[in-house]
C-alpha atoms as a PDB file:
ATOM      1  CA  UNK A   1       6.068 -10.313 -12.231  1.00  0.00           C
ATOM      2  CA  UNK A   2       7.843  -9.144  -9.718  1.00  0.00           C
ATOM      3  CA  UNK A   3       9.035 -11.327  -7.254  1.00  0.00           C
ATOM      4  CA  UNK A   4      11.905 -13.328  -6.301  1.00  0.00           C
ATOM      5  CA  UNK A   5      13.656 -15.758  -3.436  1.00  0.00           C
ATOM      6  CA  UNK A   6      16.686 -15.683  -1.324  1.00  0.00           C
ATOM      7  CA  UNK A   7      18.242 -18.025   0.750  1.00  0.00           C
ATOM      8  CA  UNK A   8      19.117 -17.491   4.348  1.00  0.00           C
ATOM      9  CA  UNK A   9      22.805 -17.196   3.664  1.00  0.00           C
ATOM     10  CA  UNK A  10      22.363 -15.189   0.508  1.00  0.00           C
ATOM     11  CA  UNK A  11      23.006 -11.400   0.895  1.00  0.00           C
ATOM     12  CA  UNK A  12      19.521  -9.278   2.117  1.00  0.00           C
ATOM     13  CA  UNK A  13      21.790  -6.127   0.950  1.00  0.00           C
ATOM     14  CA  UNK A  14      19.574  -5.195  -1.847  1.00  0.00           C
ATOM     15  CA  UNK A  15      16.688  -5.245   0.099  1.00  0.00           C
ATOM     16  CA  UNK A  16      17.682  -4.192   3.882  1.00  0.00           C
ATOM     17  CA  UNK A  17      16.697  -0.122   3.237  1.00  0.00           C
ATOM     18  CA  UNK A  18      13.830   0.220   4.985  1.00  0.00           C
ATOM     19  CA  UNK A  19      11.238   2.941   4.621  1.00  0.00           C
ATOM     20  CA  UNK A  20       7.419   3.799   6.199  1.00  0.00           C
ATOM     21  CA  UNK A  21       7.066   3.864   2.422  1.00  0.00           C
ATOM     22  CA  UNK A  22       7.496   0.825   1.352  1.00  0.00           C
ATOM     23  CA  UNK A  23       7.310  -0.975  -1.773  1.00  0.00           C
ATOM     24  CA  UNK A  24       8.478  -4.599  -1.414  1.00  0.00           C
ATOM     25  CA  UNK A  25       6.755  -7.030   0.985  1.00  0.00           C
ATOM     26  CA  UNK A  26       8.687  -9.965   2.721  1.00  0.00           C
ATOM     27  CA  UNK A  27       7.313 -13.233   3.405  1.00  0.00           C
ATOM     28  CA  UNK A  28       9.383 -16.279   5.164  1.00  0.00           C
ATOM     29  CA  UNK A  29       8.420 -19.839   3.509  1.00  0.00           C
ATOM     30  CA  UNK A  30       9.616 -22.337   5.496  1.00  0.00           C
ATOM     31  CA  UNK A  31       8.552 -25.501   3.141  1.00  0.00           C
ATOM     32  CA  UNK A  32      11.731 -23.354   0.707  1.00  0.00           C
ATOM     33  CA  UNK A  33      13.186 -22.349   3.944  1.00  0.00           C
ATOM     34  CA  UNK A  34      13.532 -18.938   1.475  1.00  0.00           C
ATOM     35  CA  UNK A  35      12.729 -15.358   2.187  1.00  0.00           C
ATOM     36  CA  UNK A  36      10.435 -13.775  -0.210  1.00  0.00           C
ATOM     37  CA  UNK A  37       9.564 -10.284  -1.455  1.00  0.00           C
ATOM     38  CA  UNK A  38       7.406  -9.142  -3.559  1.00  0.00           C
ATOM     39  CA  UNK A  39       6.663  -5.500  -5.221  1.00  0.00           C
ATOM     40  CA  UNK A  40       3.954  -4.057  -3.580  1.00  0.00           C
ATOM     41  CA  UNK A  41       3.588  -1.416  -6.381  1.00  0.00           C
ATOM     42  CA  UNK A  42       5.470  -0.688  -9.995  1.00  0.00           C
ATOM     43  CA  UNK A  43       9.228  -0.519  -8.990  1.00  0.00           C
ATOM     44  CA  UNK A  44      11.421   1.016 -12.208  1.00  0.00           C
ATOM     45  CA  UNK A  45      14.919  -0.959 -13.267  1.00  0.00           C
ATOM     46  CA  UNK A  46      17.459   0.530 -10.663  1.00  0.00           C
ATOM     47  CA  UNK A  47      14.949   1.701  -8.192  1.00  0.00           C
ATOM     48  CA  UNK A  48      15.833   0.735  -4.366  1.00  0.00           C
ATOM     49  CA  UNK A  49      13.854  -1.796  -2.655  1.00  0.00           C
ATOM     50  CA  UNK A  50      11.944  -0.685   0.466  1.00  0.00           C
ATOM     51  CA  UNK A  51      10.416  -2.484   3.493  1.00  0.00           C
ATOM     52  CA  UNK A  52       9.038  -1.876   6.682  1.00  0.00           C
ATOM     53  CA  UNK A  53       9.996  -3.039  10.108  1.00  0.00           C
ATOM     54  CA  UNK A  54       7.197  -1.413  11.737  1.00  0.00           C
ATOM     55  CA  UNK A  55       3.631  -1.014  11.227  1.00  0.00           C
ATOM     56  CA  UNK A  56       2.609   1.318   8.724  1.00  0.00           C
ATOM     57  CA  UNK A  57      -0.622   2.434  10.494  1.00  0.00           C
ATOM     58  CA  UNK A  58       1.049   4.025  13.023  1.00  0.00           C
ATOM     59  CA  UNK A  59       1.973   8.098  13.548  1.00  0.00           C
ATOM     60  CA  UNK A  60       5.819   9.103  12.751  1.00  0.00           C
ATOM     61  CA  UNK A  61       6.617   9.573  16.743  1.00  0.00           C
ATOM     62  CA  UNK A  62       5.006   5.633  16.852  1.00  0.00           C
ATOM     63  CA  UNK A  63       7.002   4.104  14.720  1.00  0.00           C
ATOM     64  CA  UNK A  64      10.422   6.259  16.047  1.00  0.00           C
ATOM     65  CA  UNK A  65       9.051   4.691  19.350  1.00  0.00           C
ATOM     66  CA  UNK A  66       9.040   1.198  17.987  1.00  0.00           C
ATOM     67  CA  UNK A  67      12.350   1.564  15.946  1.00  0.00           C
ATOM     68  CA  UNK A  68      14.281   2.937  19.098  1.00  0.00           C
ATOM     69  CA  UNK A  69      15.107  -0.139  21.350  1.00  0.00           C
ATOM     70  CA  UNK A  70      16.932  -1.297  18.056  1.00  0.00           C
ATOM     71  CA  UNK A  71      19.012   1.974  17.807  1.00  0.00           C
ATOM     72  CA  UNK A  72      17.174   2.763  14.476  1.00  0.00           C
ATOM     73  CA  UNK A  73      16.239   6.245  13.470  1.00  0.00           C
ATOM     74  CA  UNK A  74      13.909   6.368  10.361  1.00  0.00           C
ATOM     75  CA  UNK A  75      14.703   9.446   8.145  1.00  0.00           C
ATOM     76  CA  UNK A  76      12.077   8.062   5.470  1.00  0.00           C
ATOM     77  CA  UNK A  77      10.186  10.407   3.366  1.00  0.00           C
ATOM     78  CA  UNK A  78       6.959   9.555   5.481  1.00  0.00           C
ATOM     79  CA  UNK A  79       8.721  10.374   9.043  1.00  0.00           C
ATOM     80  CA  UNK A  80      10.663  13.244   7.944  1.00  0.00           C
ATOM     81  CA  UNK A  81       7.675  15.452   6.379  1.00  0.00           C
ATOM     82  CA  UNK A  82       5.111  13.484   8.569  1.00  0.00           C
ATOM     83  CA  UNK A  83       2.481  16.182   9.677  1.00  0.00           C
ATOM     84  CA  UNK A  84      -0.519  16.009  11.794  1.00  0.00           C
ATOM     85  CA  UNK A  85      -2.482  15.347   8.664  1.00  0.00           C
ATOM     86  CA  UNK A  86      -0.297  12.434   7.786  1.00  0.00           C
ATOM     87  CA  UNK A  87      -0.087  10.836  11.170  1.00  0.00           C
ATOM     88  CA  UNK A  88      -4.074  11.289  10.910  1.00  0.00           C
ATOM     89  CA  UNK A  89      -4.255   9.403   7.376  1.00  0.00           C
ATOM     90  CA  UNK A  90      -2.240   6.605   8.956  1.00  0.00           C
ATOM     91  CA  UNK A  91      -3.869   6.158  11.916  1.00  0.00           C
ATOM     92  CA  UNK A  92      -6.989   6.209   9.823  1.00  0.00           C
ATOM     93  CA  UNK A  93      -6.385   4.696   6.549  1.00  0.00           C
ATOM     94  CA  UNK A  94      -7.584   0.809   7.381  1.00  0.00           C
ATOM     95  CA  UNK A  95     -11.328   2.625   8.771  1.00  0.00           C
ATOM     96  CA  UNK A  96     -11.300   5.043   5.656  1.00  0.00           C
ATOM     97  CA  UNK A  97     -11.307   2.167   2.951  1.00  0.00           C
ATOM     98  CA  UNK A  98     -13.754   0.480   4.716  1.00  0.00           C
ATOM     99  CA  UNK A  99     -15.912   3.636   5.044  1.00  0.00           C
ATOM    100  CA  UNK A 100     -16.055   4.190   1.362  1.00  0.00           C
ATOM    101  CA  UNK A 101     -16.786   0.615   0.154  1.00  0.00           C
ATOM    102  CA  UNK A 102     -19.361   0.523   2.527  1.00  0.00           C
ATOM    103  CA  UNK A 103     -21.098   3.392   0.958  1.00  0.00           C
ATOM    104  CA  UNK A 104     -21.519   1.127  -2.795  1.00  0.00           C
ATOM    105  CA  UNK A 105     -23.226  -1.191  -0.006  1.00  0.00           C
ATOM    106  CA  UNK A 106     -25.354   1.552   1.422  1.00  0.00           C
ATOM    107  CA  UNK A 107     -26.233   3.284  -1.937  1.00  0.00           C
ATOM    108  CA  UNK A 108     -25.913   1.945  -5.147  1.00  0.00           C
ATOM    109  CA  UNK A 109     -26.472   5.706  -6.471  1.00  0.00           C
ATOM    110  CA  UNK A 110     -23.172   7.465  -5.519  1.00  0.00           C
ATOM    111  CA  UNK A 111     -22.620  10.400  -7.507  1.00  0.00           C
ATOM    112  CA  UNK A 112     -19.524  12.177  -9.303  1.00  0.00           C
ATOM    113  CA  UNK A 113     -18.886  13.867  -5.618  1.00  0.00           C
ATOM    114  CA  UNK A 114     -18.826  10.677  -3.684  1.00  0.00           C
ATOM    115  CA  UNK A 115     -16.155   9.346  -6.473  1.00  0.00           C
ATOM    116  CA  UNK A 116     -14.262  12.732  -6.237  1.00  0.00           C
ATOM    117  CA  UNK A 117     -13.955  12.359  -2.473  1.00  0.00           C
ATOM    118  CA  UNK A 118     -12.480   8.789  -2.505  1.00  0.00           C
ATOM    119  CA  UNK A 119     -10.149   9.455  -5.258  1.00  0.00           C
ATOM    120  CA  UNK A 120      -8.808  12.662  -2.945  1.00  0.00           C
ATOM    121  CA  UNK A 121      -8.667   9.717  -0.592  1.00  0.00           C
ATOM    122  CA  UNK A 122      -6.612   7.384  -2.991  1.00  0.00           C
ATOM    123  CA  UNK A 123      -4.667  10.229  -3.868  1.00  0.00           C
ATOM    124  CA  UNK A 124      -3.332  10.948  -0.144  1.00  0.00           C
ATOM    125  CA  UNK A 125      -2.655   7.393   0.088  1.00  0.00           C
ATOM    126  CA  UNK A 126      -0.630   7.433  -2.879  1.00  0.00           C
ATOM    127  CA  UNK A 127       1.261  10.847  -1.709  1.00  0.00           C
ATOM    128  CA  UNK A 128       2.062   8.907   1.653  1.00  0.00           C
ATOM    129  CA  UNK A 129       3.347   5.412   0.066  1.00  0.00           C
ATOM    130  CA  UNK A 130       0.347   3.524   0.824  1.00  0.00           C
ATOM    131  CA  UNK A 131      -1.137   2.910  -1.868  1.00  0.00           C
ATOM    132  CA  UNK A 132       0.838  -0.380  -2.240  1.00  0.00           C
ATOM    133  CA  UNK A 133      -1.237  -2.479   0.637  1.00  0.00           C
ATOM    134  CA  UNK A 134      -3.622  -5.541   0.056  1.00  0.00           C
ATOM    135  CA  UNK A 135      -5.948  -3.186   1.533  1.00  0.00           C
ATOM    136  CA  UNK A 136      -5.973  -0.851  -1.093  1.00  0.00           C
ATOM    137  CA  UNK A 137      -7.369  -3.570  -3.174  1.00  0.00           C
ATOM    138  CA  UNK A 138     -10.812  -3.198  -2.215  1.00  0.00           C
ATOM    139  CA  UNK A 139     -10.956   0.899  -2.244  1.00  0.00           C
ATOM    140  CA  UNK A 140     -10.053  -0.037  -6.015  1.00  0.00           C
ATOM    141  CA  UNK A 141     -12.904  -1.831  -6.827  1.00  0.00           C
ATOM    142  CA  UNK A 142     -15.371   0.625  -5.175  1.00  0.00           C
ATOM    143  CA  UNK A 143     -13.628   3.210  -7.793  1.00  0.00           C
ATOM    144  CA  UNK A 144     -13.976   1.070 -10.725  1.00  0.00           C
ATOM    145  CA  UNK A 145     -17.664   0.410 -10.022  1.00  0.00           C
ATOM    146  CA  UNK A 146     -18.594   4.300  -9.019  1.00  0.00           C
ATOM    147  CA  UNK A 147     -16.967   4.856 -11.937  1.00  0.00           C
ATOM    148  CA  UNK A 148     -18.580   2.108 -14.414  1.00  0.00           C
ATOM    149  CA  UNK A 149     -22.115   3.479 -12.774  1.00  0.00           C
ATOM    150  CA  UNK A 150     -21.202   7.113 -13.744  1.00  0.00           C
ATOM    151  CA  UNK A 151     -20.624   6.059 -17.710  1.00  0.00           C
ATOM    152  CA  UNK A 152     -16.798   6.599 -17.115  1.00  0.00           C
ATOM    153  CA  UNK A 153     -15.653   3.693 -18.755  1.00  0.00           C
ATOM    154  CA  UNK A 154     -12.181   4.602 -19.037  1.00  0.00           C
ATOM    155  CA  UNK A 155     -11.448   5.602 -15.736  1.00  0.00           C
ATOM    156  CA  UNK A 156     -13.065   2.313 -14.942  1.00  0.00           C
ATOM    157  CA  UNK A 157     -10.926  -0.224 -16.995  1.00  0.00           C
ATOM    158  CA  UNK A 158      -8.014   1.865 -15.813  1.00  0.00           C
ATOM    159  CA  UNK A 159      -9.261   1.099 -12.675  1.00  0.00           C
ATOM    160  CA  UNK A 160      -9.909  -2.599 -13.592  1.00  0.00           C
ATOM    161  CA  UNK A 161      -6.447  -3.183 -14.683  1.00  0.00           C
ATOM    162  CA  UNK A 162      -5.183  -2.006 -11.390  1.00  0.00           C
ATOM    163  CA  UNK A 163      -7.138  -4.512  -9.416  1.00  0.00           C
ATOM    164  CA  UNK A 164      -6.212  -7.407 -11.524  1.00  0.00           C
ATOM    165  CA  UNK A 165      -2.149  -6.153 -10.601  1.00  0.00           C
ATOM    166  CA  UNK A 166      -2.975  -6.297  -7.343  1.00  0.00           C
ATOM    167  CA  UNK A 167      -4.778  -9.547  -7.584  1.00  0.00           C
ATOM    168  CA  UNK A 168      -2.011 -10.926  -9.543  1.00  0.00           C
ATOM    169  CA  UNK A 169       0.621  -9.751  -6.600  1.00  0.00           C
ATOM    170  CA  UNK A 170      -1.829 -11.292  -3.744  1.00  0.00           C
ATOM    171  CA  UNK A 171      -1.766 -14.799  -5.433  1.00  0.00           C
ATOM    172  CA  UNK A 172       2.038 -14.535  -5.604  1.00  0.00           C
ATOM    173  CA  UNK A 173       2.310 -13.941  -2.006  1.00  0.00           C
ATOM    174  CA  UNK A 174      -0.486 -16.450  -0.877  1.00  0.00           C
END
């Protein structure tokens, strides 16, 4: 799994880059008096560790705005090609997961176009970084059971074995 501890006095170096993109979260357990981080999403041998100062639901001029007192300029990915369609998706992202799972509890009889609509959804989280969030959990599970109710059993335990990484990286960080 991935996740590990440092001490207070123990270099942060490896994990100090900071992106609106992020793909390590950082928790502070005092009972360890340790830092810890966690991968938010598959990170490849070699690949840089991420993490956000600021919050993530916020537009590109936002989190400039909340950076700035500290002298920090983000040149991340998701503030240097941030559009109005981005900013949008941020600003928006929390509400739209909690649109589509509440159309399962609306309608049990979503069709192939309700499922192609959240996975464009999925898919522009995933194109901005945020796919990695707790949140994201949930939107899963809607997919896997759209998708179980449609007779696409793959796409569903693909689904499924998402949700149980995610579930496996919430316990870690609980």
């Amino acid at each position: 799994m991935y996740f590990f501890h440092l001490a207070p006095k123990a270099s942060l170096q490896r994990v100090r880059c900071f992106s609106c993109m992020p793909n390590v979260s950082q928790n502070f357990k005092l009972a360890s008096f340790s830092v810890q981080f966690c991968a938010t999403r598959d990170i490849s041998a070699g690949q840089q560790l991420f993490h956000s100062y600021c919050p993530l639901d916020e537009s590109a001029s936002e989190r400039q705005a909340y950076l700035a007192p500290y002298g920090f300029t983000c040149k991340c990915p998701a503030c240097v090609n941030a559009t109005p369609k981005s900013d949008t998706l941020r600003k928006t992202f929390f509400s739209g997961i909690k649109f589509f799972n509440g159309l399962l509890e609306k309608d049990d009889r979503l069709t192939r176009l309700d499922l192609e609509a959240i996975l464009l959804f999925e898919q522009d989280l995933i194109k901005e970084g945020l796919h990695g969030l707790p949140q994201v959990e949930s939107l899963l599970i809607t997919i896997s059971t759209i998708c179980s109710e449609c007779g696409m059993t793959t796409e569903a335990e693909k689904y499924r074995v998402l949700i149980e990484s995610y579930k496996s990286r919430r316990l870690l960080i609980e």
